[in-house]
Every structure is written in C-alpha cells, then in structure tokens.
Protein backbone atom coordinates (compact mmCIF):
# COMPACT_ATOMS: atom_id res chain seq x y z
CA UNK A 1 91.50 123.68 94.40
CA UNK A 2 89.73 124.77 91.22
CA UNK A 3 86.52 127.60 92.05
CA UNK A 4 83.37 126.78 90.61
CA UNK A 5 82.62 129.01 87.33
CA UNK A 6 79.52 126.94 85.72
CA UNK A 7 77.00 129.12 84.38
CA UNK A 8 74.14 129.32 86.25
CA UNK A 9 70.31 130.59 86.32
CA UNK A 10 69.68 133.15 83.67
CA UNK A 11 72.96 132.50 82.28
CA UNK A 12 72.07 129.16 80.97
CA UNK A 13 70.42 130.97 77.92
CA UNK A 14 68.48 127.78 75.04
CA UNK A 15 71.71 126.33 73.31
CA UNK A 16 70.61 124.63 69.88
CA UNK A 17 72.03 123.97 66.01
CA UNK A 18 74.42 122.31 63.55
CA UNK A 19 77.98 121.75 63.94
CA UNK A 20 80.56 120.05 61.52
CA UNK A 21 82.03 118.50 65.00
CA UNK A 22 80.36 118.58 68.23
CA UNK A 23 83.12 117.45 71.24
CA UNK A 24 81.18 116.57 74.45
CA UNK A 25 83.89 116.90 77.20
CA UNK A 26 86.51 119.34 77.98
CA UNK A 27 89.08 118.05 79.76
CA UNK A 28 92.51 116.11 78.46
CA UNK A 29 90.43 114.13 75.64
CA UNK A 30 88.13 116.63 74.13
CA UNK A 31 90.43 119.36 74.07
CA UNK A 32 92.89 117.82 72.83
CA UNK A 33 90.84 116.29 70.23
CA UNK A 34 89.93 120.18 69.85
CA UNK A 35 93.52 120.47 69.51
CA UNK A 36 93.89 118.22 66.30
CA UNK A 37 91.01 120.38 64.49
CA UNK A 38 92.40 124.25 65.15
CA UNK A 39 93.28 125.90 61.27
CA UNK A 40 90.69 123.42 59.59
CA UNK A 41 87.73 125.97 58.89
CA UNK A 42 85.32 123.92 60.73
CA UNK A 43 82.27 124.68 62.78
CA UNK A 44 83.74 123.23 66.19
CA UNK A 45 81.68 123.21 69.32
CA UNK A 46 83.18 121.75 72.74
CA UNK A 47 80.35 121.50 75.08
CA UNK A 48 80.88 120.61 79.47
CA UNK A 49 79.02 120.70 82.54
CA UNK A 50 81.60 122.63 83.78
CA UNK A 51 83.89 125.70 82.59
CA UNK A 52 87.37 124.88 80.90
CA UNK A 53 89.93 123.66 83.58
CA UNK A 54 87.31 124.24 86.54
CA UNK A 55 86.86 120.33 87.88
CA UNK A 56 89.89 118.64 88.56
CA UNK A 57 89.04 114.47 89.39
CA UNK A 58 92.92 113.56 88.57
CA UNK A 59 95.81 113.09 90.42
CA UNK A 60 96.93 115.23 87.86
CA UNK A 61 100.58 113.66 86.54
CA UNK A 62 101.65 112.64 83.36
CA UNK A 63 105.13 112.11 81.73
CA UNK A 64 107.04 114.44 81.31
CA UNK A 65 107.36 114.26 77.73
CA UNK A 66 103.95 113.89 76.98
CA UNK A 67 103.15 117.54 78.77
CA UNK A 68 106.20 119.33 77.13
CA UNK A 69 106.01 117.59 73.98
CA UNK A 70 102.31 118.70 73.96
CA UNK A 71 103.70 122.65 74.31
CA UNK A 72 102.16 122.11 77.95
CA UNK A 73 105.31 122.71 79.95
CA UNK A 74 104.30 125.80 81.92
CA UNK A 75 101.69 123.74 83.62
CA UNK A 76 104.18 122.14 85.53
CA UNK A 77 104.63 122.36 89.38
CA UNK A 78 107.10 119.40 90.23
CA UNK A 79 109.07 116.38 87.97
CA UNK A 80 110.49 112.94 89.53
CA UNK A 81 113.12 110.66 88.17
CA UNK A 82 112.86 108.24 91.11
CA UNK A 83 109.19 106.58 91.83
CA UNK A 84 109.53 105.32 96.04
CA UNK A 85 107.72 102.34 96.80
CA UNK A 86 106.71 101.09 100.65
CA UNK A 87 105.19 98.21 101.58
CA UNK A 88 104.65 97.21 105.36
CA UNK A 89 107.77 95.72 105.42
CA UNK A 90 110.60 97.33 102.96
CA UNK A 91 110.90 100.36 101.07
CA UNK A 92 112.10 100.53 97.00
CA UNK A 93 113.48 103.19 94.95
CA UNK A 94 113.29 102.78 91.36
CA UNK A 95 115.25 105.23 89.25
CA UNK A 96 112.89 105.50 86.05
CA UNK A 97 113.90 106.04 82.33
CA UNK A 98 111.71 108.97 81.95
CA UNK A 99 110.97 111.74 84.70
CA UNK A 100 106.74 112.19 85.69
CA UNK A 101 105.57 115.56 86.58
CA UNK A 102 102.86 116.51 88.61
CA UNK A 103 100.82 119.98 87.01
CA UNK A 104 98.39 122.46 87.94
CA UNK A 105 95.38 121.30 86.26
CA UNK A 106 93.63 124.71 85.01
CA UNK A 107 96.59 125.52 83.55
CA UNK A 108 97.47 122.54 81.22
CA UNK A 109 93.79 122.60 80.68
CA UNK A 110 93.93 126.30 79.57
CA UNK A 111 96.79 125.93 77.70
CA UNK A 112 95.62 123.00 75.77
CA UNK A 113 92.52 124.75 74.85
CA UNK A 114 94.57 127.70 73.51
CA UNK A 115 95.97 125.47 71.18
CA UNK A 116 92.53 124.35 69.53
CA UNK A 117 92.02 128.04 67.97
CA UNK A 118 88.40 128.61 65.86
CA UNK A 119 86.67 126.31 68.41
CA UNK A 120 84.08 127.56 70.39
CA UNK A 121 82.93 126.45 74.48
CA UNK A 122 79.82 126.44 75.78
CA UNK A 123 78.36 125.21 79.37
CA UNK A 124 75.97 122.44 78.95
CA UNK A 125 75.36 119.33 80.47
CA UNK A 126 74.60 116.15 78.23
CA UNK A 127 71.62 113.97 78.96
CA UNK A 128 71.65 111.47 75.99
CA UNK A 129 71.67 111.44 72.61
CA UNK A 130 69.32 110.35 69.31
CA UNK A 131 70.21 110.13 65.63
CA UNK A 132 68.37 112.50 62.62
CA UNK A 133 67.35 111.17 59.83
CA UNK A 134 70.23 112.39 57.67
CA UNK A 135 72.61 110.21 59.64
CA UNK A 136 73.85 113.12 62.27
CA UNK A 137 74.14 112.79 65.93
CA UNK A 138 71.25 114.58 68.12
CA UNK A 139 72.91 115.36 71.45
CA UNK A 140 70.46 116.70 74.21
CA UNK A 141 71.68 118.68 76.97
CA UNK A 142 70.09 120.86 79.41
CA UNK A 143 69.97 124.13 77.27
CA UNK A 144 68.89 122.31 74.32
CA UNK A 145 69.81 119.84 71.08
CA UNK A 146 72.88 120.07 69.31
CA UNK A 147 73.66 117.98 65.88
CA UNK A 148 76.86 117.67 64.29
CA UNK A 149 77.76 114.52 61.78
CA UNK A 150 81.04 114.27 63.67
CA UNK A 151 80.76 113.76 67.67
CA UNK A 152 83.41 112.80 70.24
CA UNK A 153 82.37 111.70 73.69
CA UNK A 154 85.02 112.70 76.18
CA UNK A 155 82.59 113.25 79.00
CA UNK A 156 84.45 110.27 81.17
CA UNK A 157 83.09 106.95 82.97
CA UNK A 158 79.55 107.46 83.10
CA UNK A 159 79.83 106.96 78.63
CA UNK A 160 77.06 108.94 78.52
CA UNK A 161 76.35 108.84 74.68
CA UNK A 162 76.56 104.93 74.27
CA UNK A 163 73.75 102.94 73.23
CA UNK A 164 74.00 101.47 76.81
CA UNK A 165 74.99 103.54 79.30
CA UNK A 166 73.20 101.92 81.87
CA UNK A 167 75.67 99.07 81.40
CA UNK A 168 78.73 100.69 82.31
CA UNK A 169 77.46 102.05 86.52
CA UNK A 170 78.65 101.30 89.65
CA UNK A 171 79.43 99.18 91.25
CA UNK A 172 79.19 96.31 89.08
CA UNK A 173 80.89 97.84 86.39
CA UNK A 174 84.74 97.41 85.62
CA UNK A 175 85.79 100.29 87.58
CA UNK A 176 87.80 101.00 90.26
CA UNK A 177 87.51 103.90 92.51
CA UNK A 178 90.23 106.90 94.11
CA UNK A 179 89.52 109.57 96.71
CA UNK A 180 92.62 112.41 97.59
CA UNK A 181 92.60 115.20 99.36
CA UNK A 182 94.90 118.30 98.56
CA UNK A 183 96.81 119.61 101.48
CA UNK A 184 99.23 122.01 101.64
CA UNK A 185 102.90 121.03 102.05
CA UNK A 186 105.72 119.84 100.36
CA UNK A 187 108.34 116.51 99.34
CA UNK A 188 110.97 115.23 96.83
CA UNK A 189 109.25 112.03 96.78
CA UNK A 190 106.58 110.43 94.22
CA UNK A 191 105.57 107.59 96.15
CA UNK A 192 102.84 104.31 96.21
CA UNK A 193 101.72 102.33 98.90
CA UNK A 194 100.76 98.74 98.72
CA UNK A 195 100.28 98.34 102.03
CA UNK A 196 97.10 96.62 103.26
CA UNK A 197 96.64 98.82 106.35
CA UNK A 198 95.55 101.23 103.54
CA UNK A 199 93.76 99.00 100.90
CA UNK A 200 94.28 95.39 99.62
CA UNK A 201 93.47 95.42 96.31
CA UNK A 202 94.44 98.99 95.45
CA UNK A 203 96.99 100.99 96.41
CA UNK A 204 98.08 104.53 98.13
CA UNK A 205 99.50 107.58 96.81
CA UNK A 206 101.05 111.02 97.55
CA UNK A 207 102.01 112.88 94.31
CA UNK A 208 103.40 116.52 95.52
CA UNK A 209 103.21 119.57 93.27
CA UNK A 210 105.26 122.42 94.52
CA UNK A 211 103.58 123.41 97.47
CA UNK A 212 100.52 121.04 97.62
CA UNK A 213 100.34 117.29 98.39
CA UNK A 214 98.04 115.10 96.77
CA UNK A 215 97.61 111.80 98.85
CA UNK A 216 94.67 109.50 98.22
CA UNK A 217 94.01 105.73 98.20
CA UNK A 218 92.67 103.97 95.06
CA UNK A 219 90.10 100.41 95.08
CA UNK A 220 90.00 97.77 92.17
CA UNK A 221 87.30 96.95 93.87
CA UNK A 222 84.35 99.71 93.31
CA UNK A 223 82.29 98.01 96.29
CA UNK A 224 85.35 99.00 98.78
CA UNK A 225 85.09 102.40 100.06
CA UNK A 226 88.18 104.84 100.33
CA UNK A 227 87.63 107.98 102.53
CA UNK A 228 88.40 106.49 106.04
CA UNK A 229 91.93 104.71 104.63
CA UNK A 230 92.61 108.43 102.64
CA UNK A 231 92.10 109.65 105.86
CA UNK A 232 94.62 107.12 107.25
CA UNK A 233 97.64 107.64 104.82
CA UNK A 234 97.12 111.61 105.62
CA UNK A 235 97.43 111.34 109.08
CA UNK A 236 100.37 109.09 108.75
CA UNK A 237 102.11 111.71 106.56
CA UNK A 238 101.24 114.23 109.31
CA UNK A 239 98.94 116.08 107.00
CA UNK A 240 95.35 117.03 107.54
CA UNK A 241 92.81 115.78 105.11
CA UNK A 242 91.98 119.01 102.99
CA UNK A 243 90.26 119.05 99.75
CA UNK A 244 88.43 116.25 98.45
CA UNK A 245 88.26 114.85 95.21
CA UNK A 246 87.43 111.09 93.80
CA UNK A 247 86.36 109.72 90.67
CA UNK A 248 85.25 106.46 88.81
CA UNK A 249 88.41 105.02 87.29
CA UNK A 250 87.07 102.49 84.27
CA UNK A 251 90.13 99.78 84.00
CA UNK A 252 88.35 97.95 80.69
CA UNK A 253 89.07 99.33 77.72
CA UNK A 254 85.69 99.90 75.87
CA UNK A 255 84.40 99.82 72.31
CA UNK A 256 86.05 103.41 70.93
CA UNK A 257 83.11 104.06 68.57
CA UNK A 258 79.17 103.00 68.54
CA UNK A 259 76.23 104.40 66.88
CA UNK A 260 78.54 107.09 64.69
CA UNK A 261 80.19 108.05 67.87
CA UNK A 262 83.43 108.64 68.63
CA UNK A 263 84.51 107.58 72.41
CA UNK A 264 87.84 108.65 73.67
CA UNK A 265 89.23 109.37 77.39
CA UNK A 266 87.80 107.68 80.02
CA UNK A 267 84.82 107.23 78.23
CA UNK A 268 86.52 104.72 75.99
CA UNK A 269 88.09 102.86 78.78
CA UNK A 270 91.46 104.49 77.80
CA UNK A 271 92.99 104.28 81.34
CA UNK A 272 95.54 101.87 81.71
CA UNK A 273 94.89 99.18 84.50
CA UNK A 274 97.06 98.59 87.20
CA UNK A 275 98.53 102.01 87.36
CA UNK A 276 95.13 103.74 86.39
CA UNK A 277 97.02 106.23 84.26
CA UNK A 278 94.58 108.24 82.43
CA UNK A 279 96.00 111.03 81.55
CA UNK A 280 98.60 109.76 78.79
CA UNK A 281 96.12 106.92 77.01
CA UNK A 282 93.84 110.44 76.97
CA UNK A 283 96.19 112.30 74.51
CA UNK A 284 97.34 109.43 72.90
CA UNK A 285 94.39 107.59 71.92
CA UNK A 286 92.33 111.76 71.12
CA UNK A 287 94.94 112.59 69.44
CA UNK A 288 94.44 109.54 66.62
CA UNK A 289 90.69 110.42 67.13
CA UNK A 290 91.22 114.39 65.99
CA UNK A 291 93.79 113.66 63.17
CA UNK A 292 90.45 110.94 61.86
CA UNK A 293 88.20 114.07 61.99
CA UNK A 294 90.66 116.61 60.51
CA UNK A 295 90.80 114.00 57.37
CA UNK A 296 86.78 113.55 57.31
CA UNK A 297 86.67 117.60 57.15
CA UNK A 298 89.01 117.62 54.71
CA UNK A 299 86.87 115.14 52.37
CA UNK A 300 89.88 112.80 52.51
CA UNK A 301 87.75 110.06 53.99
CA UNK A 302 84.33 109.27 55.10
CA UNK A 303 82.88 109.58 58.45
CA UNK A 304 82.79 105.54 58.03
CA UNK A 305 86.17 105.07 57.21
CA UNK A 306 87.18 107.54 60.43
CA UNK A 307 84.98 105.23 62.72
CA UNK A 308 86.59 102.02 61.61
CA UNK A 309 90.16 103.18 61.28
CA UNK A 310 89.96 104.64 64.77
CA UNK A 311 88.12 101.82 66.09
CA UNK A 312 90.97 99.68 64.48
CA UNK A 313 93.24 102.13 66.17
CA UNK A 314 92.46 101.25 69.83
CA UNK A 315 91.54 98.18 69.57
CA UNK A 316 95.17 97.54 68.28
CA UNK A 317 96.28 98.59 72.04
CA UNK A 318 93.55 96.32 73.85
CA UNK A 319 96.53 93.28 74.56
CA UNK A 320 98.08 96.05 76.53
CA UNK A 321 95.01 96.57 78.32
CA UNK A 322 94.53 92.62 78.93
CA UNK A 323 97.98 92.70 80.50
CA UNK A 324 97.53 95.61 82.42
CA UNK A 325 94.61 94.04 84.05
CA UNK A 326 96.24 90.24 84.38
CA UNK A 327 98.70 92.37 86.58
CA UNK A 328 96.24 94.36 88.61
CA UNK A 329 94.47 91.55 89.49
CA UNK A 330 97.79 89.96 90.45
CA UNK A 331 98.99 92.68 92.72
CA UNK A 332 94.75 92.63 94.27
CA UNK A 333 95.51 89.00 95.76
CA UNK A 334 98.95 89.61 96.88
CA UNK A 335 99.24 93.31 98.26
CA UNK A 336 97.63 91.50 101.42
CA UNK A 337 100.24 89.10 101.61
CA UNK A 338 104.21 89.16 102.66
CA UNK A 339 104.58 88.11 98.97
CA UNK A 340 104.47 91.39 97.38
CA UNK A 341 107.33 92.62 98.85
CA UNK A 342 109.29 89.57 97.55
CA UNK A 343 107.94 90.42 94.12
CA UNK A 344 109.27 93.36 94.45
CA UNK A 345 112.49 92.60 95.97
CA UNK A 346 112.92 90.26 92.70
CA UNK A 347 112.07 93.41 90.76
CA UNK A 348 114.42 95.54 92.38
CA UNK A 349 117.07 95.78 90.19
CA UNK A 350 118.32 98.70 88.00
CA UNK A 351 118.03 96.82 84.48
CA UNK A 352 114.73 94.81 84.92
CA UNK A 353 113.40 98.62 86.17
CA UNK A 354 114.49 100.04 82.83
CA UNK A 355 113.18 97.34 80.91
CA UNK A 356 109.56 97.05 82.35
CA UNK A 357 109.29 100.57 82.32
CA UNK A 358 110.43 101.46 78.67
CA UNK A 359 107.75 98.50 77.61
CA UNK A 360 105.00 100.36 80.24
CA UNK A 361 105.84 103.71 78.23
CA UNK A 362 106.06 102.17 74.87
CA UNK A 363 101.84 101.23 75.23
CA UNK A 364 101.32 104.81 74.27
CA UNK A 365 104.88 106.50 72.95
CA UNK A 366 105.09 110.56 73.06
CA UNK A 367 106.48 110.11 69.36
CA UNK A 368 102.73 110.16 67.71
CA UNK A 369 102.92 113.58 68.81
CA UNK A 370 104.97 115.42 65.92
CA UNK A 371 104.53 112.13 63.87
CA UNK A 372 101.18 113.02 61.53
CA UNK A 373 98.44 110.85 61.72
CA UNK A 374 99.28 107.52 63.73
CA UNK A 375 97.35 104.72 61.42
CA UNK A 376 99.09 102.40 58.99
CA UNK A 377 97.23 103.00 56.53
CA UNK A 378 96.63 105.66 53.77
CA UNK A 379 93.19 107.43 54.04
CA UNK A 380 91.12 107.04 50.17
CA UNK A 381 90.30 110.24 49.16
CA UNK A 382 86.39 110.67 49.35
CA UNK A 383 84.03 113.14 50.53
CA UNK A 384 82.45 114.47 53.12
CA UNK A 385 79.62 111.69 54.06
CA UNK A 386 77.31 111.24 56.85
C-alpha cells in the first residue's frame, strides 16, 4: 500500500501566482494531460492534496494496450486473457480479444509523470475557485491562489471546481460506491462476482497483481454499504481483509467544461458504467483535453475554441455512456435473480464474447494514442485569448 508523503506543517510554505496551465489533480487524468504539454515552453503547474503516485483509490487495471502503448509497461505486475465469471449457480470463462493487466500504481503514476517534462508539482489542496477580471481562473487552495487562463480539473468525484459542486455529493448523486482490501497472495484468475450473497446491484471482484490480491465489492447504489460483504468475498477466498481502500465511482458522464474549465477523469464523469472502468476513459478523454491546450499555447486556437471542441469531444461518447448505464441498471434488477445466469449462459459463446467486447473497447480505442490530436476538425489559427 502506498506511504503517506503529503507535506505537512512548516512544509506547507504560501503557494501563489500565474501559470499558462494550472492542472488540479495528479493522478491518470492530470498527468497525463501533463503528458500532452511536455516540450511546449509553457508555465505548467500540477497541483494535489497528495504527493505523485501516493493515494491509490483504483483497482488499478487497465488494458493492456492502453498501459504499454502509453510507454507505461514497467508498471505492470500481472496480464489476463481470460476474464472468470461466477454467479451462485454456474461459473463462465470468457477468452477476451485483448489481455487486462493489473499495475503497481506509484509506478505507472511515476512513470507517467516522467513523461510530462518542464512541468512542475506542488502539494496543495483545492477549496474552490473564482474568476479575475481578465478572464483567468482563480483557484484557492490551502497554501494560497493560483491563476492560470488554462485549468484542468482532474481532482475526481467530488468536481470540486464546478459552478455546483454541491450538486454532484453523496448519496443522491449518480455514483456508485467500491471498497477492497489488498492482501497478500496470489492467482491466475481475473474474476467478477454477481452473486447476491455479496451485493445485488453491484458486483464483486478479485484482480491479483503478482503477489497481492485486490478483492472488493462495488454498489450502484451509493446508499448500500460495502465493508461487511468485502469482508465476505475475502473470507470466502480464504484471505484476510488487509488494506482498505474505497472511492466514489460517478457512472454519469458530466458536462467536460464549465465556467472556462476544463473537467476530465472522474471529475467529468469519464468512468464507464456498468464496468466502472476509469482508468482507460481517463487517458482517453485527457489525452484530447492536453492535445486542446498544446494548440491554445501554440496560438493555433483560442481558449474558446479548446472548450467547445473538447466539450464536443466527449459529449460525442455520451450514447456510450447512456448504454453503459441502460445495462447497469439491467444487471441491478437481475443479479438477484436466477436470470442472470441465463443471460449469461446465452452470452456464453466464443463469437458473441469477441463481438461485445471489441464494441466495449472500441468506446475509447488505444489508437488516439500515436494518432495526433483526436477531433475532426482542423483548429483556425488564432491567438492566444483568454
């Protein structure tokens, strides 16, 4: 489990002045928005509560292509071509078209931020922002206000840098919520449980990663509670519940920009329902939001014309979402029910696996990676505008 490294007391020295781009979060989507800016002679601050790759909330897998395509490989700790799936009454084993990979966290974390050279880090939590006069963004953290007329918010769920924050809390918010613990040990198997022993509208979990096992139990419903069924699923697996973690999982995808904002991560809602894959919508969707900025810096558009092409961006994904949570609401009313496991018997074939999983990878395709900027259309030249 990651050690605690925030600065602290004395350390926490007044933070305040003008960036070209402030990034508020420093996990998959701000550093990888970071990412996008490295080589573009810009003032670049990434500001977090916590130090670079210190607080893991994450199952932490992704697929494969996405982390080695990213130049993230050496975070890796285990791969799976075969995703196991039990139910109370039958197991599945669905061979996919493309291998997941569990990874140590800090690492891909460090790694990613290695990538982002000329940026700077510093420890600060965010509190809210306010806009100057000129048109930039005041954010105001604990060590003091920072401006910048380019700002990402990648701090996750709680969206703190909307115009409405309060709108987006628990539990009446569209979130669900997941609790694992990390206990040492070891399997060949990815595998799910939709088993209602566990949780009926949600699912179970155990993801290993070389020598660690990462079981939890995940709620669509943010009102149910999930440590005593975590709890269950460990003992089941013979494995004592060591090493909390749980986060807010938003399953709505959000407005991406607001008030000359730029929203990305979990922030922006960009975690898929059903699934509540976060990690992949994360460097998909930041890494459209960096390649906007990197034009904007290089007076090849507007800040305007980055907000609305961006915007444009992920809301050209939302049908995916609506899908996504058509289905998780499905699989809610029938995990409690013999029915699921003759859905899934009805799935169970080798072709109709292929299929539904080459459309699930095809919402956010590892080719935008080496592909340039992923909008349609040509930026205008222009300057550099508030």
């Amino acid at each position: 489990m990651p050690v605690r490294a925030t600065k602290r007391g004395d350390e926490r020295t007044p933070l305040e002045g003008s960036f070209d781009v402030l990034i508020c979060g420093a996990s998959f989507a701000g550093l990888t928005v970071a990412r996008e800016l490295a080589g573009a002679g810009a003032d670049v601050l990434v500001i977090d509560r916590y130090e670079i790759g210190e607080r893991q909330t994450s199952a932490c897998a992704a697929p494969t292509e996405w982390i080695e395509g990213l130049g993230l490989g050496a975070s890796i700790r285990q791969s799976f071509r075969d995703l196991v799936i039990r139910t109370p009454h039958k197991g599945f084993r669905w061979t996919l078209p493309f291998t997941f990979s569990t990874f140590d966290y800090r690492m891909l974390c460090e790694l990613l931020w290695a990538q982002g050279a000329g940026a700077r880090f510093e420890t600060a939590k965010v509190h809210g922002r306010s806009n100057a006069p000129n048109g930039d963004v005041v954010v105001h953290t604990d060590r003091g206000d920072l401006r910048a007329p380019l700002v990402v918010d990648a701090l996750g769920w709680r969206r703190v840098l909307s115009e409405r924050p309060d709108a987006i809390q628990p539990p009446d918010a569209r979130l669900s919520r997941g609790l694992e613990v990390h206990p040492h040990g070891s399997s060949p198997d990815l595998a799910i449980w939709l088993d209602p022993r566990y949780i009926g509208p949600g699912y179970g979990w155990d993801f290993p990663a070389g020598d660690e096992r990462r079981v939890g139990v995940g709620s669509f419903d943010p009102r149910l509670h999930v440590k005593d069924p975590t709890v269950l699923l460990a003992g089941d697996l013979d494995l004592p519940p060591d090493g909390y973690q749980g986060n807010w999982i938003p399953h709505q995808m959000r407005e991406a920009t607001g008030g000359g904002v730029f929203f990305a991560g979990d922030s922006a809602g960009h975690c898929l329902p059903t699934t509540a894959e976060g990690i992949r919508p994360a460097f998909y969707f930041s890494l459209a939001c960096g390649r906007e900025l990197r034009l904007v810096l290089e007076g090849r558009q507007t800040r305007e014309q980055a907000l609305a092409r961006y915007a444009a961006f992920c809301e050209d994904k939302r049908y995916a979402w609506t899908w996504m949570l058509r289905t998780q609401r499905l699989v809610g009313r029938l995990n409690p029910h013999p029915a699921m496991t003759s859905m899934l018997e009805a799935m169970d074939r080798p072709r109709f696996v292929r299929w539904a999983f080459e459309h699930y990878r095809g919402i956010c395709p590892a080719d935008v990676i080496d592909a340039g900027l992923p909008a349609a259309a040509a930026p205008a030249r222009a300057t550099v505008a508030a």
